[in-house]
N, C-alpha and C. Protein backbone atom coordinates (compact mmCIF):
# COMPACT_ATOMS: atom_id res chain seq x y z
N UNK A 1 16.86 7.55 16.25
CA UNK A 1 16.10 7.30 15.03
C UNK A 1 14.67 7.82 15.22
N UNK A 2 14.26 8.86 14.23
CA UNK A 2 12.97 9.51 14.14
C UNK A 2 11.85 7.83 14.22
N UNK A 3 10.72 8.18 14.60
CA UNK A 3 9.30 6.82 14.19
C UNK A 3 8.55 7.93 13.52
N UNK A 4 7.91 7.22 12.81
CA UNK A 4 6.47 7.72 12.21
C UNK A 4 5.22 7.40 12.99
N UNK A 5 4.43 7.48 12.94
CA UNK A 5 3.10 7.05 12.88
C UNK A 5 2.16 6.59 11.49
N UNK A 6 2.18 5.20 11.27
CA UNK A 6 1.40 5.07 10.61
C UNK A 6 -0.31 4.85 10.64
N UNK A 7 -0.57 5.52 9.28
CA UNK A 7 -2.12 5.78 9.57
C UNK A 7 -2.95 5.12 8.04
N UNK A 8 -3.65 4.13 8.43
CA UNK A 8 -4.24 3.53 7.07
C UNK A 8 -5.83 4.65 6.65
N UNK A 9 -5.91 4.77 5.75
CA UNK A 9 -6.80 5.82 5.13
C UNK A 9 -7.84 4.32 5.46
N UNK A 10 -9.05 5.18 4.63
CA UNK A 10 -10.29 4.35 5.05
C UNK A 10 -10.24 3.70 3.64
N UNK A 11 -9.80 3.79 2.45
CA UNK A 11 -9.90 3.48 1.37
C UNK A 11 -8.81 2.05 1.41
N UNK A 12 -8.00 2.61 2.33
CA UNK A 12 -6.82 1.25 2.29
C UNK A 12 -6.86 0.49 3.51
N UNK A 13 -8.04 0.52 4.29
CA UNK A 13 -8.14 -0.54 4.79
C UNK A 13 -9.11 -0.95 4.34
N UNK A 14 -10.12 -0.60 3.43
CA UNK A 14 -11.18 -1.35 2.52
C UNK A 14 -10.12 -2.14 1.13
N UNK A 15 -9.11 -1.56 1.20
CA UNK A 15 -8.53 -2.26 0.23
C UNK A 15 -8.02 -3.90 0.68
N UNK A 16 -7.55 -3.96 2.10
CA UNK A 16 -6.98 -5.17 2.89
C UNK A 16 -8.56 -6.16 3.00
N UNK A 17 -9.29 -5.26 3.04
CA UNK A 17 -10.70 -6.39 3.78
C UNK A 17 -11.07 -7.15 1.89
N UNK A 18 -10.89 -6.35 0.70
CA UNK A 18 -11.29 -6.45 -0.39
C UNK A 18 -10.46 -7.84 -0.60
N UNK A 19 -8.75 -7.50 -0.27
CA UNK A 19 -7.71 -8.24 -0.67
C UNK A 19 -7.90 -9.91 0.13
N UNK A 20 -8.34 -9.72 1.91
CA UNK A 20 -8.15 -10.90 2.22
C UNK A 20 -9.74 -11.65 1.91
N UNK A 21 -10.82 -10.95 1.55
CA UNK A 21 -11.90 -11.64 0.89
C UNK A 21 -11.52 -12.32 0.26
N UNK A 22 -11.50 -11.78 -0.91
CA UNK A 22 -10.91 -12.42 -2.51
C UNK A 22 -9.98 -13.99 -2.52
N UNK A 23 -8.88 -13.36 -1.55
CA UNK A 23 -7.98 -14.51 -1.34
C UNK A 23 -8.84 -15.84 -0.69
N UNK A 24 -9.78 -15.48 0.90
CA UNK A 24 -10.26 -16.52 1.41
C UNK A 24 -11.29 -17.43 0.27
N UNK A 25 -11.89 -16.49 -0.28
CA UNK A 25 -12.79 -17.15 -0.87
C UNK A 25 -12.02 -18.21 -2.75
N UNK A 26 -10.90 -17.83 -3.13
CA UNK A 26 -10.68 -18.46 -4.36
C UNK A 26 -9.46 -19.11 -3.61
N UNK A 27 -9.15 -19.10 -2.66
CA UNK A 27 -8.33 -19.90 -1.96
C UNK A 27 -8.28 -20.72 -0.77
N UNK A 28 -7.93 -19.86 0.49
CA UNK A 28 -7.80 -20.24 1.69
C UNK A 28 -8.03 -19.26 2.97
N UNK A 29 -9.13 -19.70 3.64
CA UNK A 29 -8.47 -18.61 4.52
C UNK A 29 -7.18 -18.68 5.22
N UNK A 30 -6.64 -19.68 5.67
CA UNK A 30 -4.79 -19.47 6.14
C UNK A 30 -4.46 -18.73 5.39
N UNK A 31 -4.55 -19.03 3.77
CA UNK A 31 -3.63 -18.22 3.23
C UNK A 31 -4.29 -16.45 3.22
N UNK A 32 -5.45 -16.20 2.96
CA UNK A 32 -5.62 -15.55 3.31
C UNK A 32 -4.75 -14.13 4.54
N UNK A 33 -5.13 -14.99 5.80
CA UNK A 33 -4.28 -14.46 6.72
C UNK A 33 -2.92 -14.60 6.61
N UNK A 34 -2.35 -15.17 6.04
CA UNK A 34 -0.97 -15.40 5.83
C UNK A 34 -1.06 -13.62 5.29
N UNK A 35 -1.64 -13.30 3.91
CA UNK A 35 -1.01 -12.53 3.32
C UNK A 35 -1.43 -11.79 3.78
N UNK A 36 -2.52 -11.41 5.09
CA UNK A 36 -2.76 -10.33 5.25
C UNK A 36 -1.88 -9.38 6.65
N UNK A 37 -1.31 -10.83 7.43
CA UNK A 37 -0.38 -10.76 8.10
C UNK A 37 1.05 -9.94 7.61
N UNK A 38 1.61 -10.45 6.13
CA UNK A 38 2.52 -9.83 5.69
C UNK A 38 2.32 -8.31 5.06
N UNK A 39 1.34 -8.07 4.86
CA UNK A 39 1.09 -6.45 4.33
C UNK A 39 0.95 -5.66 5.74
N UNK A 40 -0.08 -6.39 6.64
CA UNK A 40 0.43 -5.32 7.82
C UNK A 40 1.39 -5.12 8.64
N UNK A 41 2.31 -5.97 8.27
CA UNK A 41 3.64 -6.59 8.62
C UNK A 41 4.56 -5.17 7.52
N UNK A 42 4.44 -5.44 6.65
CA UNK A 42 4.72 -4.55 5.59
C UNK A 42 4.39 -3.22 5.93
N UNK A 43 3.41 -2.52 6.49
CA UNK A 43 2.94 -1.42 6.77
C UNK A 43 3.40 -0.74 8.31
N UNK A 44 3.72 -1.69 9.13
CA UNK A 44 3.89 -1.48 10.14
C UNK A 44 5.38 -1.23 10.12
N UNK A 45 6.16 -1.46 9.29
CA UNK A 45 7.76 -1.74 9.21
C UNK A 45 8.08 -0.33 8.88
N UNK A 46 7.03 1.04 8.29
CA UNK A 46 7.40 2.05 7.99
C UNK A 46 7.16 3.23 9.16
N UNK A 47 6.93 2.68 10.07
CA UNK A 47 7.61 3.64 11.74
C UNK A 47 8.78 3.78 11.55
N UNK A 48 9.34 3.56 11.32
CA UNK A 48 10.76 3.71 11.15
C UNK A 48 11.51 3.93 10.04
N UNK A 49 11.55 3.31 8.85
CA UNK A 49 11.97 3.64 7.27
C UNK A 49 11.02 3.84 6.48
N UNK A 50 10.60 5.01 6.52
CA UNK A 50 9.62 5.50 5.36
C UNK A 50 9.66 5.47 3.89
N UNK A 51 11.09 6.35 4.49
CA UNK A 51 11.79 6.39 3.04
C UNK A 51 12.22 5.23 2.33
N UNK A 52 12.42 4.15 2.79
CA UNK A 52 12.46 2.67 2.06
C UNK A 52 11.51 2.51 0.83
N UNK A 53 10.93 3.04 0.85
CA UNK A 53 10.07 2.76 -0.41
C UNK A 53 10.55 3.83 -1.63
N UNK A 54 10.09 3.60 -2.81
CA UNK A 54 10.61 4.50 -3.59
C UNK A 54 8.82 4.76 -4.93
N UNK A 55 8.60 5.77 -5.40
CA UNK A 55 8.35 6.09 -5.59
C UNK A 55 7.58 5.83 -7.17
N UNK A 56 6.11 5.46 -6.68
CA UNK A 56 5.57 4.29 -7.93
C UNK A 56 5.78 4.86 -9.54
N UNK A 57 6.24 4.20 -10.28
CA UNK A 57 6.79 4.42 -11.80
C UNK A 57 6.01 5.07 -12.32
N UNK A 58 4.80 4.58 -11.99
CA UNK A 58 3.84 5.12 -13.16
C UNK A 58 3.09 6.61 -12.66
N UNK A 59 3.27 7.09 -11.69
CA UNK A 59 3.31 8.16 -10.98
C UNK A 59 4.69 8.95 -11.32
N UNK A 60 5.72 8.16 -10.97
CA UNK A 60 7.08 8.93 -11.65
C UNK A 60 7.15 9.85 -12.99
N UNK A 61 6.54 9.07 -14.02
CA UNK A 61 6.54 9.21 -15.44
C UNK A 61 5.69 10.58 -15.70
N UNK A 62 4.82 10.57 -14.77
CA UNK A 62 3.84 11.75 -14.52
C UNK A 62 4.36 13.25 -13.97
N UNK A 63 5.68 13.17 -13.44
CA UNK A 63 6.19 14.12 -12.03
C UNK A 63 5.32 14.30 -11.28
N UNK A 64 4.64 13.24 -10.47
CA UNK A 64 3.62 13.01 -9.01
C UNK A 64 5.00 12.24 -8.67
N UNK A 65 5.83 12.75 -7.09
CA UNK A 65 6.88 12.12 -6.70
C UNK A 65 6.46 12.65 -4.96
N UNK A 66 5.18 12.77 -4.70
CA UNK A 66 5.03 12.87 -3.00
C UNK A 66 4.94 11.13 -2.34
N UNK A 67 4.55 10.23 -3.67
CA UNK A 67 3.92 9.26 -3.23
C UNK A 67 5.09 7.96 -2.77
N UNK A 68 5.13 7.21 -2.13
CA UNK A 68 6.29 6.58 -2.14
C UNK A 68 5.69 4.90 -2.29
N UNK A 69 6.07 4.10 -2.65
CA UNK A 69 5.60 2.69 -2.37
C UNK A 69 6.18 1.27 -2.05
N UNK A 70 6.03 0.16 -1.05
CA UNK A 70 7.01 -0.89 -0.61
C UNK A 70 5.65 -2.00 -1.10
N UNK A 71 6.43 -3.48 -1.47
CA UNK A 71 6.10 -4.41 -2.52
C UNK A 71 5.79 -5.80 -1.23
N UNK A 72 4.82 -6.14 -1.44
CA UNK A 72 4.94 -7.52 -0.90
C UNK A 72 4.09 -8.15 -1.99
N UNK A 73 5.09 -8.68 -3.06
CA UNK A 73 4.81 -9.21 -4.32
C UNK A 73 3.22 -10.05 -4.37
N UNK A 74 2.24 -9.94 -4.99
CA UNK A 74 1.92 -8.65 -6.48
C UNK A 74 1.39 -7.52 -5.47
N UNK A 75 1.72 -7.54 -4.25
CA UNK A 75 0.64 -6.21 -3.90
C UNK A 75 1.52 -5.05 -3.44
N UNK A 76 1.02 -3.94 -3.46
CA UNK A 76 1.72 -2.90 -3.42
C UNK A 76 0.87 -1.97 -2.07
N UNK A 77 1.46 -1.47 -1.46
CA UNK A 77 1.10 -0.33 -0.33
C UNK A 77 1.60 1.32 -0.64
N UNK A 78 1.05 2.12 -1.11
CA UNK A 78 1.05 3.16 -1.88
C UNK A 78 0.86 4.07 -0.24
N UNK A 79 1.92 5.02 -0.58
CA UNK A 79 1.51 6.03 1.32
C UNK A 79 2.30 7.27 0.43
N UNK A 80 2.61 8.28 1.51
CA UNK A 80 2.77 9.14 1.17
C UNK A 80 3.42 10.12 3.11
N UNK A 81 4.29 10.57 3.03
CA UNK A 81 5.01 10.63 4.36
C UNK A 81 4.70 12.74 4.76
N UNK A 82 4.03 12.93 5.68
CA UNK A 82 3.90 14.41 5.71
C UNK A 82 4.14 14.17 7.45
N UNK A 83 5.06 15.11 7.58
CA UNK A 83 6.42 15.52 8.52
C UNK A 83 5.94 14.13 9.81
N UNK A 84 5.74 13.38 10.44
CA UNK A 84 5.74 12.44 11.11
C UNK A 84 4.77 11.53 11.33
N UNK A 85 4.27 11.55 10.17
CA UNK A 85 2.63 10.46 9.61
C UNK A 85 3.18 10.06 8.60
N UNK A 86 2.75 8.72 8.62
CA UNK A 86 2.98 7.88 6.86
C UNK A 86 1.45 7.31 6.95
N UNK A 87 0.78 7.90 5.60
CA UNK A 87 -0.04 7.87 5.16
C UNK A 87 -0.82 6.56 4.28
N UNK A 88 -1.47 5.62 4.55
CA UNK A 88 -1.22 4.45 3.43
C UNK A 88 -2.90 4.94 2.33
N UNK A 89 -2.04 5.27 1.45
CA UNK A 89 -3.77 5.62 0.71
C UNK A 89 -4.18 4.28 -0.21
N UNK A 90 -3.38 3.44 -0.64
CA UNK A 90 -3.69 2.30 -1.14
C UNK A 90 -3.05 0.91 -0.92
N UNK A 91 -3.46 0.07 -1.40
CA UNK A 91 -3.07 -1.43 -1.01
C UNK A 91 -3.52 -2.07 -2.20
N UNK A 92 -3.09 -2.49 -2.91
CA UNK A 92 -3.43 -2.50 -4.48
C UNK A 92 -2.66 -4.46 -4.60
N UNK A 93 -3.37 -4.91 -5.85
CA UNK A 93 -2.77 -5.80 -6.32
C UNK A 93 -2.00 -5.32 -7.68
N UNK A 94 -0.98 -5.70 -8.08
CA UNK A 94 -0.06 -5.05 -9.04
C UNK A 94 -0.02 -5.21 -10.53
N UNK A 95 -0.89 -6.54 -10.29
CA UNK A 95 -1.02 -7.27 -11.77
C UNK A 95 -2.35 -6.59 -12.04
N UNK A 96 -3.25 -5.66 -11.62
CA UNK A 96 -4.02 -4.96 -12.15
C UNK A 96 -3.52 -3.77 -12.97
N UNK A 97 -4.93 -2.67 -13.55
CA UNK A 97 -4.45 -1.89 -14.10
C UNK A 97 -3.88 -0.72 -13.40
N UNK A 98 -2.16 -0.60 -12.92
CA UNK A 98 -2.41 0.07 -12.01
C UNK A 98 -1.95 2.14 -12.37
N UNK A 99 -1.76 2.14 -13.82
CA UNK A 99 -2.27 3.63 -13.51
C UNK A 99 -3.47 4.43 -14.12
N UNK A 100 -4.55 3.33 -14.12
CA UNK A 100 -5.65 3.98 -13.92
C UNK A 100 -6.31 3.80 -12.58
N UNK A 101 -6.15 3.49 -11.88
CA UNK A 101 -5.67 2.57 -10.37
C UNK A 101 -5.82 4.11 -9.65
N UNK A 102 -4.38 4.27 -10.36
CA UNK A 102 -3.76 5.24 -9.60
C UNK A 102 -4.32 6.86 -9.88
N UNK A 103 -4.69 6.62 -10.84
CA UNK A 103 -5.52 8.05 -11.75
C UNK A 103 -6.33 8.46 -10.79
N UNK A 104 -7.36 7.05 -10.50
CA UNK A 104 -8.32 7.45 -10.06
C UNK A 104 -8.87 7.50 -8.10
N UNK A 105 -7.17 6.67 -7.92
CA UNK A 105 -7.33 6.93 -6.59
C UNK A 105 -6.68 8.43 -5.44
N UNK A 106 -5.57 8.24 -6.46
CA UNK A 106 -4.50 9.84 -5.83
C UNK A 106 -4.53 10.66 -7.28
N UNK A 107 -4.57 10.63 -7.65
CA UNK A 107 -4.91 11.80 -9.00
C UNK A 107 -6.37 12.76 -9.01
N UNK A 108 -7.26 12.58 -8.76
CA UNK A 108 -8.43 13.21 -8.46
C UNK A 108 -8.66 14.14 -8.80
């Protein structure tokens, strides 16, 4: 079985520090770390199945199909796989707006 290397962009690990702020502060920090545990948990799981993810809708609708994405409900990890790197360019919450989100993060 091929591995990848995963590699968090600088934008998506400002996205995790944004995500477990937010959470510590209108919540908890446990929970906090809880969820931040499961996204890098989530991110780390694509050494190996990249392709597990499938390819965000609202990008679909567009024909942008390099991008691929896996769910740890509402948040989303947006990457993109070039020959033995998986790329994470975002880390998004889902219940936002996400294709202007997306416009303005991989659309450029």
């Amino acid at each position: 079985m091929k591995h990848y290397r995963v590699r968090l962009t600088e934008d998506a690990e400002r996205d995790l520090i944004e995500i477990y702020r937010y959470i510590a502060f209108h919540g908890s920090v446990e929970n906090a770390d809880y969820v931040l545990d499961q996204l890098e948990s989530l991110c780390s799981r694509l050494t190996e199945l990249p392709e597990q993810g499938h390819v965000p809708p609202e990008l679909d609708r567009i024909g942008v199909t390099n991008y691929r994405e896996v769910n740890f409900k509402p948040y989303r990890a947006i990457y993109e796989v070039i020959r033995q790197d998986v790329f994470i360019h975002c880390i998004l919450d889902g219940r936002r707006d996400m294709p202007s989100l997306l416009e303005r993060r991989l659309i450029r």
